[in-house]
PDB file of N, CA and C in Angstrom:
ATOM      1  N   UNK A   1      85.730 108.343  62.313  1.00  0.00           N
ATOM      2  CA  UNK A   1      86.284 108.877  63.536  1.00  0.00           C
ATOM      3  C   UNK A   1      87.366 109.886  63.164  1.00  0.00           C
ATOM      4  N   UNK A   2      87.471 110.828  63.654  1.00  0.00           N
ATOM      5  CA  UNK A   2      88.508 111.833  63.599  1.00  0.00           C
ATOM      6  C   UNK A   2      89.778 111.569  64.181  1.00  0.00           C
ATOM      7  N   UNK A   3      90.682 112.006  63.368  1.00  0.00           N
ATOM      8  CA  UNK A   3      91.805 111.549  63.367  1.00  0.00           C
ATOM      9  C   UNK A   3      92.705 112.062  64.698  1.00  0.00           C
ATOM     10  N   UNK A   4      92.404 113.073  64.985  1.00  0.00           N
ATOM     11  CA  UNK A   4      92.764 113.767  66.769  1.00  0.00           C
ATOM     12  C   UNK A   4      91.989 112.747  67.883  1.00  0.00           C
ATOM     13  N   UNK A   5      91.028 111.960  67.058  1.00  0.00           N
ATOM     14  CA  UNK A   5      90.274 111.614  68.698  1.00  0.00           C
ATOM     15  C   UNK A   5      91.114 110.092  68.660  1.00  0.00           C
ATOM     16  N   UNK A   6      91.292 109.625  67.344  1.00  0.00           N
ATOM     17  CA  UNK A   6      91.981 108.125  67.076  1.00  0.00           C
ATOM     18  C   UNK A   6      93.240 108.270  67.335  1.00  0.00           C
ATOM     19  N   UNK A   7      94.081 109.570  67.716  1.00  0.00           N
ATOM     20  CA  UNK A   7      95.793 109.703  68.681  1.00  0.00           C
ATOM     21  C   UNK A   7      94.940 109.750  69.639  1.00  0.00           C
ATOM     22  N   UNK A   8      94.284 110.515  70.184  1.00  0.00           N
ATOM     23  CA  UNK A   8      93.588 110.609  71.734  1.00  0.00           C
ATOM     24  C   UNK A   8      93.793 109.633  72.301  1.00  0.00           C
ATOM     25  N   UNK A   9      92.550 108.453  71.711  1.00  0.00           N
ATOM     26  CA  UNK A   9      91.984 107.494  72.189  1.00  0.00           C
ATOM     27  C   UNK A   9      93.519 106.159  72.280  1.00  0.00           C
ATOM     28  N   UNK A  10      94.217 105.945  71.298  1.00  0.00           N
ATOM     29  CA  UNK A  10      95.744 105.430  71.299  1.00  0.00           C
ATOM     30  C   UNK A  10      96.696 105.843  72.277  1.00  0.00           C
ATOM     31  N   UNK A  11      96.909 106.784  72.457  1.00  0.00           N
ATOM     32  CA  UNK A  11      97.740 107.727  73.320  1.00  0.00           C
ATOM     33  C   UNK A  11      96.911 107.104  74.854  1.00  0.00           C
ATOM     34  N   UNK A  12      95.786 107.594  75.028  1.00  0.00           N
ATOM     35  CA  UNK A  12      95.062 107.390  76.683  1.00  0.00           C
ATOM     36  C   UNK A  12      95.193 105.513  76.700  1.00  0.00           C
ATOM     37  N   UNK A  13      95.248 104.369  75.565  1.00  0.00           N
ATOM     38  CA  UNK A  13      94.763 103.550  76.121  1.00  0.00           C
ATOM     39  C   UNK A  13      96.708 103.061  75.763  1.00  0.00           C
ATOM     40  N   UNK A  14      97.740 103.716  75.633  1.00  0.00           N
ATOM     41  CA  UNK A  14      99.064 103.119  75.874  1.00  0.00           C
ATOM     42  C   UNK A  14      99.183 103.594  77.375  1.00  0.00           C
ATOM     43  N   UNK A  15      98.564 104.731  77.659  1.00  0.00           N
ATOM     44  CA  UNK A  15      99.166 105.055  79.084  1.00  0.00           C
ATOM     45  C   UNK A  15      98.799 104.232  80.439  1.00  0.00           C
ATOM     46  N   UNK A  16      97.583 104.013  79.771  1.00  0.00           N
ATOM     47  CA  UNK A  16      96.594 103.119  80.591  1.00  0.00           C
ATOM     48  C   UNK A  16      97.300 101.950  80.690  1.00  0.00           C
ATOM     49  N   UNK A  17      97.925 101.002  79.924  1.00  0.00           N
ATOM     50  CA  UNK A  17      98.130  99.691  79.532  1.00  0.00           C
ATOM     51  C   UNK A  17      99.849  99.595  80.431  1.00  0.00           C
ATOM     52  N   UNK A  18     100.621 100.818  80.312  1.00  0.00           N
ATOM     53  CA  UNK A  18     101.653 100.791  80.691  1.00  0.00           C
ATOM     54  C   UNK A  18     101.707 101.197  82.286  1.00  0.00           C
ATOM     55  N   UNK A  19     100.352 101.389  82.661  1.00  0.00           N
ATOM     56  CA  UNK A  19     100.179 101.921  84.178  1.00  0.00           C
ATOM     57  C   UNK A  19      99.700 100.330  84.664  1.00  0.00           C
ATOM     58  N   UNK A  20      99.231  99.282  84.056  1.00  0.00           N
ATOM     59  CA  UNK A  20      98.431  98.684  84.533  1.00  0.00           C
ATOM     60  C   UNK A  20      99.505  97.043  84.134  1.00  0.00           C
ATOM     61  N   UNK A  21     100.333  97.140  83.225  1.00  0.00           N
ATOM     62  CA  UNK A  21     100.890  96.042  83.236  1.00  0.00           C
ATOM     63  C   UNK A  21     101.824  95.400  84.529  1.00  0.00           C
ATOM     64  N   UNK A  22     102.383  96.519  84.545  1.00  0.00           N
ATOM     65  CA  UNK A  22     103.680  96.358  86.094  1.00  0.00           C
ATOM     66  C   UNK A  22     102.899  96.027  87.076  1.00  0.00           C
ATOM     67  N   UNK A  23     101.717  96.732  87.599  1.00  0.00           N
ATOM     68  CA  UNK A  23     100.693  96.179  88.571  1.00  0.00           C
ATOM     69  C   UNK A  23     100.355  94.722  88.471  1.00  0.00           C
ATOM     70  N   UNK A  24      99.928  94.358  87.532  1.00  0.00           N
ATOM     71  CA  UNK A  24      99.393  92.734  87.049  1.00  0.00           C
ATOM     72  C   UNK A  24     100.440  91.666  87.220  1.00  0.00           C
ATOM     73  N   UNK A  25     101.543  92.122  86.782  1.00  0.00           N
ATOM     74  CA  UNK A  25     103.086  91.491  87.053  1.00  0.00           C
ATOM     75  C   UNK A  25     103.437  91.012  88.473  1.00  0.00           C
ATOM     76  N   UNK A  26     103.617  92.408  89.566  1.00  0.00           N
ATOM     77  CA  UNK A  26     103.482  92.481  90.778  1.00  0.00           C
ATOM     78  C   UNK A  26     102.693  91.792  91.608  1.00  0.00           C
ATOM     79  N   UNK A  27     101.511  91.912  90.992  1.00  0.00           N
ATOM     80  CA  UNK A  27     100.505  91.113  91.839  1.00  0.00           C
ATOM     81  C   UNK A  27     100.115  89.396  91.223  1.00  0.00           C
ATOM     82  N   UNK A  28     100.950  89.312  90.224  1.00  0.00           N
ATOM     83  CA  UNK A  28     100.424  87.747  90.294  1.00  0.00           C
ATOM     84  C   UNK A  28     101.933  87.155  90.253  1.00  0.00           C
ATOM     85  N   UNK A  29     103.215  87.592  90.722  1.00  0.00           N
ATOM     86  CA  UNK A  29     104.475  87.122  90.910  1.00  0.00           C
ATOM     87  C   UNK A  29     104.670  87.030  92.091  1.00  0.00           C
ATOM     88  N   UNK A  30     104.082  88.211  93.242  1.00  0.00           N
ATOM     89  CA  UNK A  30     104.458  88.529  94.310  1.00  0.00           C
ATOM     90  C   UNK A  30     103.552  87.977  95.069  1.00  0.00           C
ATOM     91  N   UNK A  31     101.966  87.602  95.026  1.00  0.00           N
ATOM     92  CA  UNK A  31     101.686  86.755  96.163  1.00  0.00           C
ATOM     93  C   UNK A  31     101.511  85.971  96.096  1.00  0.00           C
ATOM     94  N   UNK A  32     101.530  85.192  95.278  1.00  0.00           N
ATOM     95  CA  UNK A  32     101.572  83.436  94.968  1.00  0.00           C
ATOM     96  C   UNK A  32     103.435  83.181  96.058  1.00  0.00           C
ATOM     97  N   UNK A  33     104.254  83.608  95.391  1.00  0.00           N
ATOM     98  CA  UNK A  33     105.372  83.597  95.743  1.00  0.00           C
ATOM     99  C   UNK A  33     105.916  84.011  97.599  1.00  0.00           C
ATOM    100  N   UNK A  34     104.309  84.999  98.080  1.00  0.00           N
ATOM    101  CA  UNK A  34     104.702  85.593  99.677  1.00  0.00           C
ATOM    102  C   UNK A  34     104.079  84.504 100.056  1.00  0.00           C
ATOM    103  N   UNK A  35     102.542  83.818  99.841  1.00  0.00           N
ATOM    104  CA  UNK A  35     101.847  82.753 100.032  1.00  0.00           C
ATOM    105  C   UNK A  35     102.538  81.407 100.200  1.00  0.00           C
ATOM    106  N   UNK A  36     103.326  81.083  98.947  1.00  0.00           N
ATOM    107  CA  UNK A  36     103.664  79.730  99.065  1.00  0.00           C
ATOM    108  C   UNK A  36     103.278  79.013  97.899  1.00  0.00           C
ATOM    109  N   UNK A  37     102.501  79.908  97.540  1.00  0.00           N
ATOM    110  CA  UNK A  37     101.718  78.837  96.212  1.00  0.00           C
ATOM    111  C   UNK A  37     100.208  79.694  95.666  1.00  0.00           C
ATOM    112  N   UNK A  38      99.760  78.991  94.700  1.00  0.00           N
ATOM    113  CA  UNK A  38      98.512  79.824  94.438  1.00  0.00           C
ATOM    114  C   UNK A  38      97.348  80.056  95.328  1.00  0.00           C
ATOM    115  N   UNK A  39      96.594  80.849  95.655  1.00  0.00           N
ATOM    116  CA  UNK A  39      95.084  81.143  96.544  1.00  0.00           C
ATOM    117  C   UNK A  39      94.555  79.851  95.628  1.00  0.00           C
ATOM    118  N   UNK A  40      94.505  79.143  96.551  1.00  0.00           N
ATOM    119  CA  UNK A  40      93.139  77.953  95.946  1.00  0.00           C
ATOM    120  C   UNK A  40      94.166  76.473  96.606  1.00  0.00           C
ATOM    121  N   UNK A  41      94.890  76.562  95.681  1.00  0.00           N
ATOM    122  CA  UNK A  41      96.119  75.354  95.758  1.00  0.00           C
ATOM    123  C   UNK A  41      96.421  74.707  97.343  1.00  0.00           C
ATOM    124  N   UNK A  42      95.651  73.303  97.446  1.00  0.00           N
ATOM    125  CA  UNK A  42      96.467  72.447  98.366  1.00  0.00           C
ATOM    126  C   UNK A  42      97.554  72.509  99.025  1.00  0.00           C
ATOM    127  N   UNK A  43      97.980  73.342 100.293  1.00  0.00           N
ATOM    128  CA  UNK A  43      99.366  72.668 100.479  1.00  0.00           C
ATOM    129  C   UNK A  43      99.386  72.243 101.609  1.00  0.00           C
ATOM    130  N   UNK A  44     100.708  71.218 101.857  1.00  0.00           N
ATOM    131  CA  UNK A  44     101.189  70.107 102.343  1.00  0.00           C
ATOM    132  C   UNK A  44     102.249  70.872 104.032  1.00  0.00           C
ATOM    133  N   UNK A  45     101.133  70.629 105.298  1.00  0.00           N
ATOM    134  CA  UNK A  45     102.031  71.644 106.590  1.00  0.00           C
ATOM    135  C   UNK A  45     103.073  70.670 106.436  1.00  0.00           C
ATOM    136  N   UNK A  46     103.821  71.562 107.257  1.00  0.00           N
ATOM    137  CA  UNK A  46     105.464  70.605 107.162  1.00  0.00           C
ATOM    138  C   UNK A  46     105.190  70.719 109.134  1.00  0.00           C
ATOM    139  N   UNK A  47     106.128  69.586 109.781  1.00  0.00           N
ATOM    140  CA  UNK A  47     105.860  69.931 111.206  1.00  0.00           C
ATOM    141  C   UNK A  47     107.108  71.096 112.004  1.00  0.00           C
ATOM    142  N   UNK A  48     107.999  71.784 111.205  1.00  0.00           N
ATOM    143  CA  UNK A  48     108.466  72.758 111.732  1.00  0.00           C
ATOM    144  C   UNK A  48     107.618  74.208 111.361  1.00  0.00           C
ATOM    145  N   UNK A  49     107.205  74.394 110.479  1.00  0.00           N
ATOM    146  CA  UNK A  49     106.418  75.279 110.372  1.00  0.00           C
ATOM    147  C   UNK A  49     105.114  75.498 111.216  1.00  0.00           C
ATOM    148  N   UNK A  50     104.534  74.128 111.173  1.00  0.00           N
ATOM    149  CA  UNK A  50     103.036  74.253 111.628  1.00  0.00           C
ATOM    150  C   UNK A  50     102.737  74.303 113.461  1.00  0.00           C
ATOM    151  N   UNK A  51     103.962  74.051 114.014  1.00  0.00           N
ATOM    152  CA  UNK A  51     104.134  74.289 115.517  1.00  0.00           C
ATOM    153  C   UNK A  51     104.202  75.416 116.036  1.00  0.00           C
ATOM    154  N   UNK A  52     103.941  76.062 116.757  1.00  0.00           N
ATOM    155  CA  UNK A  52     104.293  77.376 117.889  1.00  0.00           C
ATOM    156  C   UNK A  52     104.966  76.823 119.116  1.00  0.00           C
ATOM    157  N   UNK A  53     105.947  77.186 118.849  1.00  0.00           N
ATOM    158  CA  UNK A  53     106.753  76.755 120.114  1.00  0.00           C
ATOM    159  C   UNK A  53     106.801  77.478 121.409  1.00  0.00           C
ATOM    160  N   UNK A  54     105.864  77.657 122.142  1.00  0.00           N
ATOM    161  CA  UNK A  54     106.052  79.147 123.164  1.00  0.00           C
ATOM    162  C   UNK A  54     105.860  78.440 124.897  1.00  0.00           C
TER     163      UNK A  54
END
């Protein structure tokens, strides 16, 4: 492999990796955490929450 295409190919897959980590972060900190808990995961209504009071 040529040595311009092996910075190329290094260079495109740090930019890639540094575009895509903060996303992955974001999205598996932030909706487990807006949710309550994980997509899948059991949870337990509480009876002030689970009422509509109107």
């Amino acid at each position: 492999m040529n040595s311009s295409l092996r910075l190329f190919i290094h260079e495109l897959l740090s930019v890639v990796l540094a575009a895509l980590v903060p996303v992955v972060l974001v999205a598996f900190l932030s909706i487990p955490y807006t949710l309550g808990g994980h997509p899948g995961e059991d949870r337990t209504a509480t009876a002030s929450s689970s009422q509509h009071m109107t």
